[in-house]
N, C-alpha and C. Protein backbone atom coordinates (compact mmCIF):
# COMPACT_ATOMS: atom_id res chain seq x y z
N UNK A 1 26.21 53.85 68.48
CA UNK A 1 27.60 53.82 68.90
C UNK A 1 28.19 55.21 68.70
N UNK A 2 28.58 55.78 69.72
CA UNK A 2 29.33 57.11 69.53
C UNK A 2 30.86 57.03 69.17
N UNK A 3 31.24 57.79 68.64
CA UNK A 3 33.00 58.23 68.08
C UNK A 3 33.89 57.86 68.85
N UNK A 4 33.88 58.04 70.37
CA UNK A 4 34.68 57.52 71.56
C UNK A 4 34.48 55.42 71.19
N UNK A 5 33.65 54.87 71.50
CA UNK A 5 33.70 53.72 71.29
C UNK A 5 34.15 53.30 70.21
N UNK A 6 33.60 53.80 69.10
CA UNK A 6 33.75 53.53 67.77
C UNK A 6 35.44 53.44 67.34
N UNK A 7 36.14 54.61 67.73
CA UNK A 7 37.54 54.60 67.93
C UNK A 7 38.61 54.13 68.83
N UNK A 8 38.02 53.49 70.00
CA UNK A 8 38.80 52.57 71.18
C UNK A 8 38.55 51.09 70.52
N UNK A 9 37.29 50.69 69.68
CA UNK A 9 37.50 49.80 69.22
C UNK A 9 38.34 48.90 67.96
N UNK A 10 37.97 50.05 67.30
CA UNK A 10 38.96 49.81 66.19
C UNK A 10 40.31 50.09 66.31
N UNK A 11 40.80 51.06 66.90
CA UNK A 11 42.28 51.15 67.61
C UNK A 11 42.49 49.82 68.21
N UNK A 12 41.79 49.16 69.28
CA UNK A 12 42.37 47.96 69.80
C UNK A 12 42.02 46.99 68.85
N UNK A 13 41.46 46.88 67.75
CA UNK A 13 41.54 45.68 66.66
C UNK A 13 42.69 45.85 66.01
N UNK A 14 42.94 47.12 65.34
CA UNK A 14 44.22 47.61 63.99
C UNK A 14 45.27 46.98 65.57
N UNK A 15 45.61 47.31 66.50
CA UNK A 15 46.90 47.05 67.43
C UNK A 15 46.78 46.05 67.48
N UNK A 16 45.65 44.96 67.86
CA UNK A 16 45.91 43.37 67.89
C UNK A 16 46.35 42.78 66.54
N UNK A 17 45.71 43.40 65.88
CA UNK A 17 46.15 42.53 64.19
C UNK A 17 47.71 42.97 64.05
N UNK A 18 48.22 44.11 64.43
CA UNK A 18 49.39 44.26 64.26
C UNK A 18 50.60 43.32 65.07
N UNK A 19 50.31 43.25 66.35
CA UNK A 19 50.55 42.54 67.81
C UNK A 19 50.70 40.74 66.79
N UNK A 20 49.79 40.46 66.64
CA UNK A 20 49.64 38.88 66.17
C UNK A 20 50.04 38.71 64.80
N UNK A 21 49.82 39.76 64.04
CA UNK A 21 50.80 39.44 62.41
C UNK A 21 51.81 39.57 62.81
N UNK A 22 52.48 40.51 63.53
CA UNK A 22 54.19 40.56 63.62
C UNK A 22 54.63 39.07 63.98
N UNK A 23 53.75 38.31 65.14
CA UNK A 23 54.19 37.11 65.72
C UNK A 23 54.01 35.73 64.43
N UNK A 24 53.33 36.15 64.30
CA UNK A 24 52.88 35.06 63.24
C UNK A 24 53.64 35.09 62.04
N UNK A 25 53.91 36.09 61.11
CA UNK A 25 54.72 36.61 60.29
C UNK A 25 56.70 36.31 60.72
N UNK A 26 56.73 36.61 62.26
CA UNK A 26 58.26 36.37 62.57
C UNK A 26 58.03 34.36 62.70
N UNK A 27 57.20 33.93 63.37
CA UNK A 27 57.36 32.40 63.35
C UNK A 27 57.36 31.50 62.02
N UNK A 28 56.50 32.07 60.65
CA UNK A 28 56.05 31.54 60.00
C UNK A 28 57.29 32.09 58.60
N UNK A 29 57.67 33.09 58.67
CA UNK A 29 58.11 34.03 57.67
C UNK A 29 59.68 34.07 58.04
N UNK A 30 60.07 35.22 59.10
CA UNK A 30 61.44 35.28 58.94
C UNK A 30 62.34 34.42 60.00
N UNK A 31 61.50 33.75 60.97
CA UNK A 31 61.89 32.52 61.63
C UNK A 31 63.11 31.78 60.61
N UNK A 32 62.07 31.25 59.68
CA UNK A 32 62.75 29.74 58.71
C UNK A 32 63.60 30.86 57.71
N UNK A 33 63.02 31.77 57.37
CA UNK A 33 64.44 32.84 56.54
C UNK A 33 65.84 32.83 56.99
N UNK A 34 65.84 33.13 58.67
CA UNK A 34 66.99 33.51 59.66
C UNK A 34 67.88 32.20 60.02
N UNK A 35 66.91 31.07 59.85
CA UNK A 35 67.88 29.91 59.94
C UNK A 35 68.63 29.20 59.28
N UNK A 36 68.11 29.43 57.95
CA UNK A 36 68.93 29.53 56.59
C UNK A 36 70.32 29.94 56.61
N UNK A 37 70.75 30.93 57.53
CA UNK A 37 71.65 31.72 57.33
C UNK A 37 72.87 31.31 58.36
N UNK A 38 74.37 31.69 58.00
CA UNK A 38 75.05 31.88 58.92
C UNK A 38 74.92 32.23 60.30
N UNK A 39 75.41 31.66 61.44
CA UNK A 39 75.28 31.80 62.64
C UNK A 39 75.10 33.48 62.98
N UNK A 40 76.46 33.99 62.25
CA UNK A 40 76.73 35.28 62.57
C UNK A 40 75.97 35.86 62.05
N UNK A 41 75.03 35.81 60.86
CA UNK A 41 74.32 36.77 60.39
C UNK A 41 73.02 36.86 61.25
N UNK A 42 72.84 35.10 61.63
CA UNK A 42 71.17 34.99 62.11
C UNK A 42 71.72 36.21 63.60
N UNK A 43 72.81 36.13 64.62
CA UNK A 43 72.85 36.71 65.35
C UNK A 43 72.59 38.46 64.97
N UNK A 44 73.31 38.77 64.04
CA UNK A 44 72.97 40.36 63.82
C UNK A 44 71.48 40.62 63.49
N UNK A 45 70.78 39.63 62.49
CA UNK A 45 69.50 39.82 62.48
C UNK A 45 68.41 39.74 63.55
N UNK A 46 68.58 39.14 63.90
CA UNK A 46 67.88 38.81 65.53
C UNK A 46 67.93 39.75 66.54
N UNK A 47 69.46 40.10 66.49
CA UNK A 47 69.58 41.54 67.22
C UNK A 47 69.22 42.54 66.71
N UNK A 48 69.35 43.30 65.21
CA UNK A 48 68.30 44.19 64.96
C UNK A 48 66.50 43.84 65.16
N UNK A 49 66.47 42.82 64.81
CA UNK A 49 64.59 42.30 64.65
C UNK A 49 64.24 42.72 66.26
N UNK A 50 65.27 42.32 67.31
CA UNK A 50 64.65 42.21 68.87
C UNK A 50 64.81 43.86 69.34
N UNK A 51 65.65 44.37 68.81
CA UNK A 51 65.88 46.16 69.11
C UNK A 51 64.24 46.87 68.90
N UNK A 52 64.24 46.37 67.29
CA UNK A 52 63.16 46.81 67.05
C UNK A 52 61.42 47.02 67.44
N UNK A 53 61.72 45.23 67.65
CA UNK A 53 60.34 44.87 68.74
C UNK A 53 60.37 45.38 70.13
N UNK A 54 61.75 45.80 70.32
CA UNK A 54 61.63 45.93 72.05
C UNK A 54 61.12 47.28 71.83
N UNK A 55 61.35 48.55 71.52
CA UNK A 55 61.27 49.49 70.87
C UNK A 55 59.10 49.40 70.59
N UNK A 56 58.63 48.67 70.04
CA UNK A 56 57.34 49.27 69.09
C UNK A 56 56.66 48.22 70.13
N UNK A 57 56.83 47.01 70.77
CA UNK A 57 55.51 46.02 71.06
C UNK A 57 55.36 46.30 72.75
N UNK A 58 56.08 46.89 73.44
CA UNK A 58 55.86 47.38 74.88
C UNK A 58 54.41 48.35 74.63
N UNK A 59 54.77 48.91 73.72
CA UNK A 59 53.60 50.32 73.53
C UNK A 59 52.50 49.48 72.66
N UNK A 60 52.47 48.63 72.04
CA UNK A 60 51.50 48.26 71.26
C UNK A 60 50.85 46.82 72.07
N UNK A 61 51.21 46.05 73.10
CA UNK A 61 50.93 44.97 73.65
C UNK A 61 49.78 45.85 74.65
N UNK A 62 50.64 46.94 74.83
CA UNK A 62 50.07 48.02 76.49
C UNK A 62 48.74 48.40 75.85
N UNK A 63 49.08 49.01 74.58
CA UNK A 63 47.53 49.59 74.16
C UNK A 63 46.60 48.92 74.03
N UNK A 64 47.02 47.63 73.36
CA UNK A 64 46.19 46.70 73.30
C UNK A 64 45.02 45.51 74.48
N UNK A 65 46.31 46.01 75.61
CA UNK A 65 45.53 45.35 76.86
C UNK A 65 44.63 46.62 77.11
N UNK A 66 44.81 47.91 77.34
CA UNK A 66 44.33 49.11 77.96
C UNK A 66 42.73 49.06 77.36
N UNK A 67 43.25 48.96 75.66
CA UNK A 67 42.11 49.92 75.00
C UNK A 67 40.92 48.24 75.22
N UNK A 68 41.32 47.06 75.73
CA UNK A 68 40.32 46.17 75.81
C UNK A 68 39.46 46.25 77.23
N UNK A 69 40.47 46.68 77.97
CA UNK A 69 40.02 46.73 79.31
C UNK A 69 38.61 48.32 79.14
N UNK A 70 39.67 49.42 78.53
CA UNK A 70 38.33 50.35 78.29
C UNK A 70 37.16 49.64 77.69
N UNK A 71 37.40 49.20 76.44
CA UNK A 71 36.23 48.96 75.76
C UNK A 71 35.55 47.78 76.36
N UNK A 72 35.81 46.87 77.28
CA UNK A 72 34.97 46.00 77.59
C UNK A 72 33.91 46.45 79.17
N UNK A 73 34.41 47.99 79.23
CA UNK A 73 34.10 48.09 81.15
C UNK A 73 33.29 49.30 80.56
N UNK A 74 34.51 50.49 80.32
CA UNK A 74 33.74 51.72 80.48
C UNK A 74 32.62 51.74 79.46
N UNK A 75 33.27 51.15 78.13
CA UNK A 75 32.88 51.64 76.96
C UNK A 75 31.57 50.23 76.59
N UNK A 76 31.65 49.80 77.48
CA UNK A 76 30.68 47.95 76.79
C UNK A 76 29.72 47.48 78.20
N UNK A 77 29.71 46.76 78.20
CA UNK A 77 28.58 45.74 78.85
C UNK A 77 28.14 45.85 80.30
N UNK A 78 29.89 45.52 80.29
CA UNK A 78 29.96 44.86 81.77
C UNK A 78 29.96 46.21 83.16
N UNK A 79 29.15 46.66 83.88
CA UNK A 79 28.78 47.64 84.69
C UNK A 79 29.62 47.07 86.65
N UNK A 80 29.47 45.70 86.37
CA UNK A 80 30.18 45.63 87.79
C UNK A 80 30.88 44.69 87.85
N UNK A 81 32.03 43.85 88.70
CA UNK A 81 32.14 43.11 88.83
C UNK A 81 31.53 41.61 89.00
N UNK A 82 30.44 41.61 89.54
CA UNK A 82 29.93 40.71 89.12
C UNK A 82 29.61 40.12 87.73
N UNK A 83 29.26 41.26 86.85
CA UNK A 83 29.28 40.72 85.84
C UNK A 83 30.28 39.90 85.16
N UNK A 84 31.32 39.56 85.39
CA UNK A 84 31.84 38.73 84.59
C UNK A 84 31.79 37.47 84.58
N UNK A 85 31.56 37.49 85.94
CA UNK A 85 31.04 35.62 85.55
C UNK A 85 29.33 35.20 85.09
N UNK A 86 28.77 36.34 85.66
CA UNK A 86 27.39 36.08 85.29
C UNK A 86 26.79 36.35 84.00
N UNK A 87 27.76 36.40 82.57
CA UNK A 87 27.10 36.50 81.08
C UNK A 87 28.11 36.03 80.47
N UNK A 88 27.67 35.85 79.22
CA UNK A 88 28.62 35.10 78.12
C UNK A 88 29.80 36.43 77.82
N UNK A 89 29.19 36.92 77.90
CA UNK A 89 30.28 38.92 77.33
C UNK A 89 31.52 38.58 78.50
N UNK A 90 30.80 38.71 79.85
CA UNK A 90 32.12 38.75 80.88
C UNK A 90 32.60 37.89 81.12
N UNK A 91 32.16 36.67 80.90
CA UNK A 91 32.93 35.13 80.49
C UNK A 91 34.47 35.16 79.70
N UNK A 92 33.93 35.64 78.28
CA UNK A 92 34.71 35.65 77.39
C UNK A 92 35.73 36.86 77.59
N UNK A 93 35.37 38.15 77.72
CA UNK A 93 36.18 39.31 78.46
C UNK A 93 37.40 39.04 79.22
N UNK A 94 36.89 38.14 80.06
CA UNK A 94 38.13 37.84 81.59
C UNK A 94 38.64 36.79 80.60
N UNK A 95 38.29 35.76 79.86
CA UNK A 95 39.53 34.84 79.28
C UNK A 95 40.21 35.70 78.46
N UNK A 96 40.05 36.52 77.65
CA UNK A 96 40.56 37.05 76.76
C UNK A 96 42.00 37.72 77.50
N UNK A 97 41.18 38.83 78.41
CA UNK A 97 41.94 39.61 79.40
C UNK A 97 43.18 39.03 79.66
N UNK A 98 42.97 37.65 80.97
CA UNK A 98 43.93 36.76 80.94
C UNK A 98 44.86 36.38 80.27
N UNK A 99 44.28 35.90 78.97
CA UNK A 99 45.53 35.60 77.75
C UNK A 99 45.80 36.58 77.18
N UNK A 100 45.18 38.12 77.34
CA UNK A 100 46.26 39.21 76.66
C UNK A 100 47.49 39.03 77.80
N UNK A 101 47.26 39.46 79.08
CA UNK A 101 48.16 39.57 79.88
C UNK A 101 49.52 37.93 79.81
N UNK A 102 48.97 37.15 79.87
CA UNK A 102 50.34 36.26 79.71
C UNK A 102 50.66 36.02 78.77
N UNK A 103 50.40 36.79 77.38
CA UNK A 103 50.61 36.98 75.80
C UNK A 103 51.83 38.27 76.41
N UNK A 104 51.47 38.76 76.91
CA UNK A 104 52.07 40.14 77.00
C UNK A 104 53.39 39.96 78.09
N UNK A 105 53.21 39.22 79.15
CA UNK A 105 54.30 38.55 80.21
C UNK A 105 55.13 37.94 79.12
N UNK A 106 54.75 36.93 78.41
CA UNK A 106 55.77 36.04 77.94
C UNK A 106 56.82 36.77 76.60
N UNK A 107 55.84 37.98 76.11
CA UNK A 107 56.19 38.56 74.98
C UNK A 107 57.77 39.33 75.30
N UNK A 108 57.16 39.97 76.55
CA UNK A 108 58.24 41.00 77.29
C UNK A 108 59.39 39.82 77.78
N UNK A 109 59.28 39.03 78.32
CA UNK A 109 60.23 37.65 78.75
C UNK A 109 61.55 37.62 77.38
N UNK A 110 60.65 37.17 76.26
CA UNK A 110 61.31 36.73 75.34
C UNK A 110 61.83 38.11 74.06
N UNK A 111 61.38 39.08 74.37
CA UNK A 111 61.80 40.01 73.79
C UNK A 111 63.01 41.64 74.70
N UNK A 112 62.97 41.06 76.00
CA UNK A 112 63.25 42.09 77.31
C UNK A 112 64.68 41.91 77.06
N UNK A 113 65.09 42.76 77.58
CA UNK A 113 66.79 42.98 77.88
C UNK A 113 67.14 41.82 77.97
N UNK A 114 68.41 41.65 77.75
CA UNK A 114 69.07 40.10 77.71
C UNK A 114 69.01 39.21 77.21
N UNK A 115 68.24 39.35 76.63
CA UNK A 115 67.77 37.59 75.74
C UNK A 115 68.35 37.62 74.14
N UNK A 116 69.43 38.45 74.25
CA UNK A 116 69.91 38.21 72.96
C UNK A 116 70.87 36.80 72.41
């Protein structure tokens, strides 16, 4: 494994773990914290928490789709299109792919302008 792979991979692991603790951590953690609270406060918190995410998870959802798409094409297995349906690697690749992308649609939905 050369330095180029070695570092597109682990970059897109450290960004997914970050990507899915934030989500998991806001549902599990400051979700039930924020509801505890006054209307008006949960609103100011929510509005700083969503500034913030809008701000850091556009760039970290993006890297995270990018650096999978590198590492599963340029940097990994799969050499053509065909391959993805024809092995377990490009099987799993294209589902993954898929659910980064409507992980990433719904993320931007619920975190995008307006939804305060």
């Amino acid at each position: 494994m050369d330095w180029v792979t070695f570092g597109a991979q682990w970059l897109h692991v450290l960004l997914g773990i970050t990507w899915f603790g934030y989500s998991i951590s806001m549902y599990y953690l400051v979700g039930p914290a924020i509801s505890n609270m006054s209307v008006d406060a949960q609103r100011e918190a929510n509005s700083h928490l969503g500034r913030l995410a809008a701000r850091v998870f556009p760039v970290v959802g993006s890297l995270v789709l990018l650096l999978g798409v590198i590492r599963g094409t340029l940097l990994g297995p799969i050499d053509a299109l065909a391959d993805l349906w024809s092995t377990t690697y490009g099987i799993t690749w294209t589902v993954a792919l898929v659910a980064t992308i409507a992980l990433f649609v719904t993320g931007a939905r619920l975190i995008g302008p307006g939804y305060e």
